[in-house]
Protein backbone atom coordinates (compact mmCIF):
# COMPACT_ATOMS: atom_id res chain seq x y z
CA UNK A 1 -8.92 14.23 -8.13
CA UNK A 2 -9.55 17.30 -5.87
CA UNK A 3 -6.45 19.33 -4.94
CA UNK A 4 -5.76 20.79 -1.14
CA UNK A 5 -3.87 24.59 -1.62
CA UNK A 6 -2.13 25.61 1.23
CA UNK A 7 -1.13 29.25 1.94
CA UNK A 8 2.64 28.99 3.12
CA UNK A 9 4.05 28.23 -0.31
CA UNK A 10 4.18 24.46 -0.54
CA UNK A 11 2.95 22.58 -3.25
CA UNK A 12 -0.78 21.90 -3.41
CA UNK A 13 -1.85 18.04 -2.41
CA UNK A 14 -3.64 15.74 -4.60
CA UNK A 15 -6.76 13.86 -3.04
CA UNK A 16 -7.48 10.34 -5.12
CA UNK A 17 -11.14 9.86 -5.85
CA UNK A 18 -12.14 6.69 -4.81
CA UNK A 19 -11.57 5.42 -8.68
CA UNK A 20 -8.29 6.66 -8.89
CA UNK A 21 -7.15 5.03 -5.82
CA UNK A 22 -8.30 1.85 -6.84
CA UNK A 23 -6.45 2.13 -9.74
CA UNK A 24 -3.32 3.49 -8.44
CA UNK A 25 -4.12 -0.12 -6.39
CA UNK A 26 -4.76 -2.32 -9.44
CA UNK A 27 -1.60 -1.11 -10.84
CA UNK A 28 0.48 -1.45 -8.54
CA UNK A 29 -0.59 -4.85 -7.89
CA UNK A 30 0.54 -5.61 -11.68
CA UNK A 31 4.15 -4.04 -10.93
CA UNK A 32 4.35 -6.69 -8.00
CA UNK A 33 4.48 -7.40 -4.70
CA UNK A 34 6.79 -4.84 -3.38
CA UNK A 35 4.87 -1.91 -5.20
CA UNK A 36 1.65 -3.02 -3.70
CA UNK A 37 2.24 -3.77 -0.52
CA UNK A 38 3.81 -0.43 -0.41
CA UNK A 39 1.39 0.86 -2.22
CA UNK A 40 -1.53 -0.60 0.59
CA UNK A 41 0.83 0.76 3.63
CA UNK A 42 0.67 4.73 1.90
CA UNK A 43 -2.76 4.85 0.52
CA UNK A 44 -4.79 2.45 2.61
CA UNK A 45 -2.59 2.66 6.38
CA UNK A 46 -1.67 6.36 5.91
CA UNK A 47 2.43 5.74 6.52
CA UNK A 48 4.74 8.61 6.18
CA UNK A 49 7.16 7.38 3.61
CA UNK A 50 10.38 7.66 6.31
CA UNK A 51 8.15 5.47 8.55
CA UNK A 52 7.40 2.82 5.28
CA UNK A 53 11.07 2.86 4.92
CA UNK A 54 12.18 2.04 8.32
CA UNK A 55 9.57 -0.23 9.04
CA UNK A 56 11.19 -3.35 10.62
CA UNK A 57 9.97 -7.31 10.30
CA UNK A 58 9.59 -7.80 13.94
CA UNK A 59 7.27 -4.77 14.14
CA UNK A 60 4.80 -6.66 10.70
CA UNK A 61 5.56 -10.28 12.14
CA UNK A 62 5.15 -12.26 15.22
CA UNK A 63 6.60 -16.08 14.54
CA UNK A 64 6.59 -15.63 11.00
CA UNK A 65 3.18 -14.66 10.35
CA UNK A 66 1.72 -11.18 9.72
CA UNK A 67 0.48 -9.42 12.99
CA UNK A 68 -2.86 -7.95 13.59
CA UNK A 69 -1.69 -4.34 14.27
CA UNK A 70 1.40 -2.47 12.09
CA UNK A 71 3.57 -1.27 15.09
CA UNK A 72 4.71 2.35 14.09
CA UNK A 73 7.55 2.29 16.57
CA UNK A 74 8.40 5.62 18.85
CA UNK A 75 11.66 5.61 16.91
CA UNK A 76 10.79 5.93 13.64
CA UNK A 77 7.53 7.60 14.17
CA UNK A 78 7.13 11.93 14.19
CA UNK A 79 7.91 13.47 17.16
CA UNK A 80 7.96 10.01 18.58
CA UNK A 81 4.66 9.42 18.52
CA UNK A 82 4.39 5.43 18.46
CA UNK A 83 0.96 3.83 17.88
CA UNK A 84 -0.65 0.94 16.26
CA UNK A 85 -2.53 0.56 13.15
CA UNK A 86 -5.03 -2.47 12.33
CA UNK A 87 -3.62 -4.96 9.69
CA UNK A 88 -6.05 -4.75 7.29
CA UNK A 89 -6.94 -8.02 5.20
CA UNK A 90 -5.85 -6.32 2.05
CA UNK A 91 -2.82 -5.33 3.86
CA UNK A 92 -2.33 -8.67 5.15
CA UNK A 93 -2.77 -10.26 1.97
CA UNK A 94 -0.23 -8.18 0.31
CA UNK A 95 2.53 -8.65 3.02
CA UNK A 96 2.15 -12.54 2.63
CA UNK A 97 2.62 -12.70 -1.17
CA UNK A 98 5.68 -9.79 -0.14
CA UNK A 99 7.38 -12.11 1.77
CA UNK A 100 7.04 -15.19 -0.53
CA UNK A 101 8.43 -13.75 -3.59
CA UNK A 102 11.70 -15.31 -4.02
CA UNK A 103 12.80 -14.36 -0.92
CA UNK A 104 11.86 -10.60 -1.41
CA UNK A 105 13.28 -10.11 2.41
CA UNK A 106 16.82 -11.22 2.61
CA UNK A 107 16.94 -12.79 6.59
CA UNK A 108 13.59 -13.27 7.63
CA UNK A 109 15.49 -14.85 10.39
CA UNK A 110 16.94 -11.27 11.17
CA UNK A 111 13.84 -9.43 13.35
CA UNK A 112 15.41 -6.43 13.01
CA UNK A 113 15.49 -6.37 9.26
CA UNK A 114 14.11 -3.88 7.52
CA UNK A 115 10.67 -4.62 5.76
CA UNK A 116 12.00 -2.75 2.71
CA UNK A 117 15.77 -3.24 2.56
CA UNK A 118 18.23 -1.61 -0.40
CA UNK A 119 19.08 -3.92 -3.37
CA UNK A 120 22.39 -4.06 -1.87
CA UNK A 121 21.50 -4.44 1.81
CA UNK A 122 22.75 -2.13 3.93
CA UNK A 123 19.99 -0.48 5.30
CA UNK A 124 16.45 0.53 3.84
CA UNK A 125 15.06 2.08 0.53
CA UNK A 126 15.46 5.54 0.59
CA UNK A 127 12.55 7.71 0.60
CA UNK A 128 13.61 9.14 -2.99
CA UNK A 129 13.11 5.70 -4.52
CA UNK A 130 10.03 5.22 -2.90
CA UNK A 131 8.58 8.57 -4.12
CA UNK A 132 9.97 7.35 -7.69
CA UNK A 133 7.77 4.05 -7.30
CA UNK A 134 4.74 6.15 -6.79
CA UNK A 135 5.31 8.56 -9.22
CA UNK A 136 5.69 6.31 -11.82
CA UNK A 137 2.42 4.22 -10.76
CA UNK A 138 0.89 7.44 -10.30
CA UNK A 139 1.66 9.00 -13.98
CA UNK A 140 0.39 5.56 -15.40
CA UNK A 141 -2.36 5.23 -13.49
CA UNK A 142 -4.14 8.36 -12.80
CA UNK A 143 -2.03 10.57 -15.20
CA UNK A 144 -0.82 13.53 -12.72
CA UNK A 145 2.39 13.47 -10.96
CA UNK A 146 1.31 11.83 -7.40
CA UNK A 147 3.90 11.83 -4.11
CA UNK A 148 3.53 9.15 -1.09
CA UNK A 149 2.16 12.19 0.82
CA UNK A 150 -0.43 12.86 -1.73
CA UNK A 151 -1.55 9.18 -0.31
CA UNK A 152 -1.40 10.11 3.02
CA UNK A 153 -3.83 12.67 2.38
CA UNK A 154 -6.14 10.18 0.27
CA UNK A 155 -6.00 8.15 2.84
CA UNK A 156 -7.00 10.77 5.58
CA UNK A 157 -9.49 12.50 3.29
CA UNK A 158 -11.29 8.81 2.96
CA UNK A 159 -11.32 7.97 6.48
CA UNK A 160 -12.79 11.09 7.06
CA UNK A 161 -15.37 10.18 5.42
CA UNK A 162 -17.02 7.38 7.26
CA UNK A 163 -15.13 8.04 10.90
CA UNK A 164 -14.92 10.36 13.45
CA UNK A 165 -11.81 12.65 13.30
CA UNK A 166 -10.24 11.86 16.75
CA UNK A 167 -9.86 8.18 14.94
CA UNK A 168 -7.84 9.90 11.88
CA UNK A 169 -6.00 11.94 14.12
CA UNK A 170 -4.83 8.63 16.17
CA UNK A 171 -4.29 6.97 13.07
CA UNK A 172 -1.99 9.46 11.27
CA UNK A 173 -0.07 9.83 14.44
CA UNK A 174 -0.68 13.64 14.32
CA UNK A 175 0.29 15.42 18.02
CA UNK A 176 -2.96 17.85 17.71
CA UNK A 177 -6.47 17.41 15.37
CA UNK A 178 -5.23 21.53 13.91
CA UNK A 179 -2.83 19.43 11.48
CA UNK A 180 -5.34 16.69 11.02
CA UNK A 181 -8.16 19.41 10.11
CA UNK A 182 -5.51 20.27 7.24
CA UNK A 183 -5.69 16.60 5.99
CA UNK A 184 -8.98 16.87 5.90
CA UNK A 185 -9.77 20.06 4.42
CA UNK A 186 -11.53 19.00 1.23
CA UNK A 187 -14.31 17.59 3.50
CA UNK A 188 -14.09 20.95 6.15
CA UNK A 189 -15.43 22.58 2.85
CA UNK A 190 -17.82 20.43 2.00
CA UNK A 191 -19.61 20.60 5.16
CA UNK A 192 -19.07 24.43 5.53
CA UNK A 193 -20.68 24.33 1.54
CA UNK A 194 -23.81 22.27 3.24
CA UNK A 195 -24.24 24.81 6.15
CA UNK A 196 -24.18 27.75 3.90
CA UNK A 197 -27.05 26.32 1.85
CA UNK A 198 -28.64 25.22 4.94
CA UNK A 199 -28.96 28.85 6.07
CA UNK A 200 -29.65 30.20 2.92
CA UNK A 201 -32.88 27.51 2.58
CA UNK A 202 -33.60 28.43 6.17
CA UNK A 203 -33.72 31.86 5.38
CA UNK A 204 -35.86 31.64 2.01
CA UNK A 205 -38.23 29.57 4.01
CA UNK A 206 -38.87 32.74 6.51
């Protein structure tokens, strides 16, 4: 678990290793299907937890049946910036068993139900019991205190790894790739790391 400091005085982010993800995953797969299809939207769609909590049904569904792309909606998105994320099959998978668990949505009649409504239904989970669901899957499962943003930036930090940045910057829904660079910063130093030993080879060489 690699950690991302940041100079203005917030609190350093947490990068999962590719274990640790998969067993934040496994986990929360155990807790049910609630926890991981939340779980799948943070760490494997890279949601910002107020988007996860105002997702709506009609913007997962289309006649009942899972989409191919999550529609992040202009209105619930940062700075309104709306776009569309592929529906992976994991995510898929997860929604599907969501949705059949004794009636885990209230009116799937309603399209503009939230995906993850209160226990008393009015209105959505906040985002303070989301970020206690992941803490607590987090604490079991990788044994450090982990945040739904810490997810976002496992997610970012993995993508980065086998796709171009422009992609991670359309799929986080950032306005400029300076805040995506950020995301990404673990693998910025890597690389810089690789082209300082580069030069320093180069140079022993001559």
């Amino acid at each position: 678990m690699s950690k991302t400091h940041f100079g203005n005085g917030e609190r350093e982010r947490l990068v999962l290793t590719r274990e640790e993800a998969q067993r934040f995953r496994e986990l929360a797969h155990q807790k049910g299907p609630r926890q991981e299809l939340m779980a799948r939207l943070l760490l494997d769609a890279g949601l910002r937890v107020a988007e996860l909590t105002h997702l709506r049904l009609k913007w997962m569904l289309y006649e009942g049946q899972p989409t191919r792309k999550i529609h992040i909606h202009e209105s619930i998105a940062k700075d309104q910036r709306g776009r569309m994320i592929p529906m992976t099959e994991e995510i898929t998978a997860a929604l599907v068993e969501y949705i059949r668990d004794q009636g885990a949505i209230a009116d799937l009649q309603n399209p503009n139900a939230y995906l993850f409504p209160s226990r008393k239904g009015a209105g959505p989970l906040t985002s303070r019991q989301v970020e206690r669901i992941v803490e607590k899957i987090g604490r079991e499962a990788c044994g450090k205190q982990v945040s739904p943003h810490d997810l976002r930036y496992t997610f970012a930090s993995h993508m980065a790894e086998v796709v171009d940045i422009p992609t991670v910057q359309h799929l986080l829904g950032h306005k400029n790739s300076y805040t995506t660079d950020l995301y990404v910063k673990r693998d910025n130093e890597q690389a810089r790391y690789a082209m300082e030993m580069n030069t320093t080879k180069r140079r022993s060489n001559n």
